[in-house]
Protein backbone atom coordinates (compact mmCIF):
# COMPACT_ATOMS: atom_id res chain seq x y z
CA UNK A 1 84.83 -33.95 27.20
CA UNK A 2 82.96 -35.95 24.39
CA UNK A 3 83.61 -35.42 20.84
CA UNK A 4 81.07 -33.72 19.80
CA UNK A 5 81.09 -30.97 22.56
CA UNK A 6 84.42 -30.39 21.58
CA UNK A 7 83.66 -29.98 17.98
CA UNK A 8 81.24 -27.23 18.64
CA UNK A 9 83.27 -25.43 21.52
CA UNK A 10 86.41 -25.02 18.80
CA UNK A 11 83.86 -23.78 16.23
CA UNK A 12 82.23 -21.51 18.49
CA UNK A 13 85.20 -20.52 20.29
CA UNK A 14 87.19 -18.47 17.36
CA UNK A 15 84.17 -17.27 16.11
CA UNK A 16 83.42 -15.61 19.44
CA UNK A 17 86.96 -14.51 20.03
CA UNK A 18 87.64 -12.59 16.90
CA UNK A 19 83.56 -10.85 16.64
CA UNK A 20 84.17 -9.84 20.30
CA UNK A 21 87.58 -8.50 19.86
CA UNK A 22 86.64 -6.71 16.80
CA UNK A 23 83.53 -5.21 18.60
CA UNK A 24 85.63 -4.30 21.43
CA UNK A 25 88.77 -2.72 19.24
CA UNK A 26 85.89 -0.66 17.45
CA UNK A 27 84.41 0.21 21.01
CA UNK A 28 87.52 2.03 22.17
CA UNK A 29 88.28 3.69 18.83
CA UNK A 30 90.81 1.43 17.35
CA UNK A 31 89.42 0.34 14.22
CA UNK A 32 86.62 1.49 12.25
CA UNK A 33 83.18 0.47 12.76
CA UNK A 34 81.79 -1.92 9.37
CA UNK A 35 80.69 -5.65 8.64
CA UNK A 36 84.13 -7.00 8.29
CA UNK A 37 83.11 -10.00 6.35
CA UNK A 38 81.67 -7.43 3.56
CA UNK A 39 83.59 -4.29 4.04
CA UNK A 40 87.17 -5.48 5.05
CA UNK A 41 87.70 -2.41 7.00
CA UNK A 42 90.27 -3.90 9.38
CA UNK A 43 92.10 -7.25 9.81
CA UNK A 44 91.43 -10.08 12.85
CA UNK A 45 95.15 -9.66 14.12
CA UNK A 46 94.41 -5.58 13.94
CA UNK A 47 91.08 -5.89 16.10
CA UNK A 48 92.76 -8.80 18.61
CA UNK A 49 96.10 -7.04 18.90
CA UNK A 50 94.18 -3.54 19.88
CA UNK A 51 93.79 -2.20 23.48
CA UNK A 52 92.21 -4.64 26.02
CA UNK A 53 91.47 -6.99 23.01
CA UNK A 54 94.45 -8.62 22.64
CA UNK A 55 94.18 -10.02 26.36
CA UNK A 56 91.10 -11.61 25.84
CA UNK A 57 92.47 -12.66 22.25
CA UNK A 58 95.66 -14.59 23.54
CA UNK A 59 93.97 -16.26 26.44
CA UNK A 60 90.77 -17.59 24.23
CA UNK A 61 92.93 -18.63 21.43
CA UNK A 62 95.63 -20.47 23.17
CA UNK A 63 93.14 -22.25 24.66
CA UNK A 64 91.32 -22.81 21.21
CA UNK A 65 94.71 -24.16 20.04
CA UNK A 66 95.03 -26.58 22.60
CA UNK A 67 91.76 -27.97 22.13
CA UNK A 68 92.13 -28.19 18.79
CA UNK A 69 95.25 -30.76 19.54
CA UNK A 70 92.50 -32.77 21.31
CA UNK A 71 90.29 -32.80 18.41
CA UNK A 72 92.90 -33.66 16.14
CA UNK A 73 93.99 -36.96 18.16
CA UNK A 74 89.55 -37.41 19.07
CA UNK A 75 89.82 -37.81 14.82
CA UNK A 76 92.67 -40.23 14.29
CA UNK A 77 90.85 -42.71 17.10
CA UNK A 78 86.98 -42.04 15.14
CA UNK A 79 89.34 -42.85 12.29
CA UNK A 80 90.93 -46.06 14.01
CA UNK A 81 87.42 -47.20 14.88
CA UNK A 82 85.87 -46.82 11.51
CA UNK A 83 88.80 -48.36 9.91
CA UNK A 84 89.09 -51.10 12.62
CA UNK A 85 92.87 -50.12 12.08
CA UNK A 86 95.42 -46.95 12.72
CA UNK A 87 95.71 -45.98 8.29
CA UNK A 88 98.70 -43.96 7.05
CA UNK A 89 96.30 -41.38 6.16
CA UNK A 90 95.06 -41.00 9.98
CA UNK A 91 98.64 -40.53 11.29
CA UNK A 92 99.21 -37.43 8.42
CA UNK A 93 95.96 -36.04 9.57
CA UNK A 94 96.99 -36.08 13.13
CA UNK A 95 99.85 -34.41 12.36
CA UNK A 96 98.80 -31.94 10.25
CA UNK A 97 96.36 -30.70 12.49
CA UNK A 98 98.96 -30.50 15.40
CA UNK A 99 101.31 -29.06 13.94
CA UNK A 100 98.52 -26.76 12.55
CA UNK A 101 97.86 -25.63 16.42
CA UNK A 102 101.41 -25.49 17.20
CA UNK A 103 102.16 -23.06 14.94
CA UNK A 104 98.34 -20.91 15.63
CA UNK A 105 99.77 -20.88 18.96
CA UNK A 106 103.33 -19.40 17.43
CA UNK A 107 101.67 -16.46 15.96
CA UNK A 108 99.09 -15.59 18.80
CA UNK A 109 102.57 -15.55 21.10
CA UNK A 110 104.03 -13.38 18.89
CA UNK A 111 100.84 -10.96 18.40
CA UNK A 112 100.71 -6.98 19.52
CA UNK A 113 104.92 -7.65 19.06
CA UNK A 114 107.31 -5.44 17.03
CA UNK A 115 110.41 -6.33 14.95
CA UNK A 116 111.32 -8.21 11.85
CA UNK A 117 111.80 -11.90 13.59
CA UNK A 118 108.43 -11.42 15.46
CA UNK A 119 106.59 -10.64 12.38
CA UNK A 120 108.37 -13.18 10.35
CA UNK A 121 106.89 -15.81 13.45
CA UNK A 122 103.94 -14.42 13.07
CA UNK A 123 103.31 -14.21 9.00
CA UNK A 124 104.43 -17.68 9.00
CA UNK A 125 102.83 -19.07 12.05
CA UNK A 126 99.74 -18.58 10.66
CA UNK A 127 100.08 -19.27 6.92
CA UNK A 128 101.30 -22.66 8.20
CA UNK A 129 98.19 -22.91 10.71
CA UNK A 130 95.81 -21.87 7.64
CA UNK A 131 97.35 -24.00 5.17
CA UNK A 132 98.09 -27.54 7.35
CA UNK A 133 94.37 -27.42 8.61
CA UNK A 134 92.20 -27.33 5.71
CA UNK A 135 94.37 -30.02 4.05
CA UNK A 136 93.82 -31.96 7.41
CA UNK A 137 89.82 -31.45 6.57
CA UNK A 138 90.49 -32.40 3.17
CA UNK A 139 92.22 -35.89 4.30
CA UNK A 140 89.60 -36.67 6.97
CA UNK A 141 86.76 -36.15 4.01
CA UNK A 142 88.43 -37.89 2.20
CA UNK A 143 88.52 -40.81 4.30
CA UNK A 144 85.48 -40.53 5.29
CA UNK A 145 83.91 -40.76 1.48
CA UNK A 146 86.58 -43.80 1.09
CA UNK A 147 85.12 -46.01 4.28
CA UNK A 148 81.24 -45.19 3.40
CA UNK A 149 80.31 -48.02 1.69
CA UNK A 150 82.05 -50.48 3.96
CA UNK A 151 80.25 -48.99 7.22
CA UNK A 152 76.46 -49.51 8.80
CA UNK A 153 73.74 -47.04 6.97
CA UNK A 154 73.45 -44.01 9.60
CA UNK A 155 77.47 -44.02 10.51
CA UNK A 156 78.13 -40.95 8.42
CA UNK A 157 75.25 -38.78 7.08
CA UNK A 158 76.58 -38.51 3.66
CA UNK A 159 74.89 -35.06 3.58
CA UNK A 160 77.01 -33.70 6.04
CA UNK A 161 80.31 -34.90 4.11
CA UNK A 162 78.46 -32.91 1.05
CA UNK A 163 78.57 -29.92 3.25
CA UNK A 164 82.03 -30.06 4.41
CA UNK A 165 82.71 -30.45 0.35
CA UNK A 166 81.16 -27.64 0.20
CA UNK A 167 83.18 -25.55 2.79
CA UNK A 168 86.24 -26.80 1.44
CA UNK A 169 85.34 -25.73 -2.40
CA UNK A 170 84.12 -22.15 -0.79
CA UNK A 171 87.39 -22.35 0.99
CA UNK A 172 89.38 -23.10 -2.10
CA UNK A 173 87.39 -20.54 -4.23
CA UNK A 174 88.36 -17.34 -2.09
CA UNK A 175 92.23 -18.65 -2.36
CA UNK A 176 92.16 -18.52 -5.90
CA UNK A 177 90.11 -14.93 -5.85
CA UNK A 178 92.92 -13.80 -3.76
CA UNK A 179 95.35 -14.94 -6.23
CA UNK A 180 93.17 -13.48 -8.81
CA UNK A 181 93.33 -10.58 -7.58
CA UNK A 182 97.03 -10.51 -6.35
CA UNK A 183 98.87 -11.08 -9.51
CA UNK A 184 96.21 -8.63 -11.45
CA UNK A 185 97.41 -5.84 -8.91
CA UNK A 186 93.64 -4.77 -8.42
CA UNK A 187 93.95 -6.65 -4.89
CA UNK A 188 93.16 -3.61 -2.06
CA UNK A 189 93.31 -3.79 1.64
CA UNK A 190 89.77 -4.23 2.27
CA UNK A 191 89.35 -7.72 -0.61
CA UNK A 192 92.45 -8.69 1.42
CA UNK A 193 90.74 -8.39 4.53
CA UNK A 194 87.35 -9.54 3.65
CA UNK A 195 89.23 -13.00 2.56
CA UNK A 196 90.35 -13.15 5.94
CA UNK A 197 87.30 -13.00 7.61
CA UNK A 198 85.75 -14.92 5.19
CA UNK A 199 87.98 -18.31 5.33
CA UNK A 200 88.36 -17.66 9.11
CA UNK A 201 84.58 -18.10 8.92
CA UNK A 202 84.52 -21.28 6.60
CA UNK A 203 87.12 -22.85 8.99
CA UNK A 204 85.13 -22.71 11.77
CA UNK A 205 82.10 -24.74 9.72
CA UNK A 206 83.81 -27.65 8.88
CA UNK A 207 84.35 -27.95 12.58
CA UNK A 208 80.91 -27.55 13.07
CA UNK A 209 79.73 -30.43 10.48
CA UNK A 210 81.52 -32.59 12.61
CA UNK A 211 79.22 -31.79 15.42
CA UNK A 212 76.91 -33.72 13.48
CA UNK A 213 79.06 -36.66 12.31
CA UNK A 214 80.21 -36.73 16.31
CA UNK A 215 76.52 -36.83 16.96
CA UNK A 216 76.70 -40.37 18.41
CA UNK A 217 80.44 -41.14 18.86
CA UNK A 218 81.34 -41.28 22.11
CA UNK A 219 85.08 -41.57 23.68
CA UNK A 220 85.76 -43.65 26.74
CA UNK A 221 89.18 -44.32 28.31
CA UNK A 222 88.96 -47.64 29.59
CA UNK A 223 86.91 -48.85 26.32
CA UNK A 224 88.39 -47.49 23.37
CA UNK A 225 86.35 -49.71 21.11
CA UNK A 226 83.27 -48.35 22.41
CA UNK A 227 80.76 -46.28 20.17
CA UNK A 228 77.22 -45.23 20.38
């Protein structure tokens, strides 16, 4: 699978998961029916861990976790090739972004599960998953901004890097709302929610931009110097 196709299934891939297993959750009566990304009437993990929803949940995003380790190591080698070298800041990335999956993949075992440990895996697994991948984004933007200059005209479509900028300031503006709101005690279930859905969302666009920075990058295993 080519870089780029693998860009847009992980954006694509979440994105389908958690609207279909909220649909479905609603469908047989387990959570209310709204616009979750503007009412907040229910939580992903509620809708996915519902029902029949949670099967198609844990198989989709397993799978989505996976792939993402393949993205993660398809960056450090763009990375390498830009660079023309393997950069401190590419080996952080890649590990930041794996470890990232590992623990996504921590908290979707531990989903639809009762008791104090399994929710302690599971608040945790995916803090850590939500917290180690945008700072992996931030890194890779920020090498990418750092190498521009150096690299042919058409490489990088410095509009694109402005847009994953601006996913990552969107990103960083809802965390600080939800602080806002958390140590103002006016924070409800539903802002809590809608934050959710909301960064959930923005995550899966700065996968997509890469589509379009992947646009001509191609991977080959006997050539690994080979691009275009």
């Amino acid at each position: 699978m080519q870089p780029r196709t693998l860009a847009l299934i992980i954006t694509l891939l979440p994105l389908l998961a958690s609207n279909a297993v909220y649909i479905l959750s609603a469908y047989e009566g387990y959570v209310p029916w709204c616009i979750p990304y503007l009412d907040g009437c229910t939580t992903i993990s509620q809708a996915a861990r519902s029902g029949n929803s949670i099967f198609i949940y844990r198989a989709t995003m397993i799978a989505y976790s996976v792939l993402l380790i393949w993205f993660w190591l398809y960056a450090q080698h763009w990375l390498d090739q830009l660079y023309g070298y393997t950069t401190k800041t590419s080996r952080i990335i890649l590990w930041l972004g794996i470890i990232g999956a590992t623990f996504l993949i921590i908290y979707i075992d531990f989903l639809g599960t009762t008791g104090e440990v399994n929710r302690f895996m599971r608040r945790y697994g995916i803090i850590i998953f939500f917290t180690f991948t945008p700072l992996a984004h931030l890194l890779l933007l920020r090498q990418h901004f750092n190498i521009l200059p150096s690299i042919p005209e058409g490489t990088i479509n410095p509009g694109v890097l402005k847009s994953q900028l601006i996913v990552l300031l969107l990103m960083l503006a809802i965390g600080i709302i939800s602080v806002i709101l958390d140590v103002t005690n006016i924070k409800t279930t539903e802002s809590e929610n809608i934050v959710e859905w909301n960064f959930s969302l923005l995550l899966d666009m700065y996968f997509l931009t890469m589509f379009f920075i992947w646009k001509d990058y191609r991977y080959f295993l006997k050539n690994d110097t080979d691009r275009g």
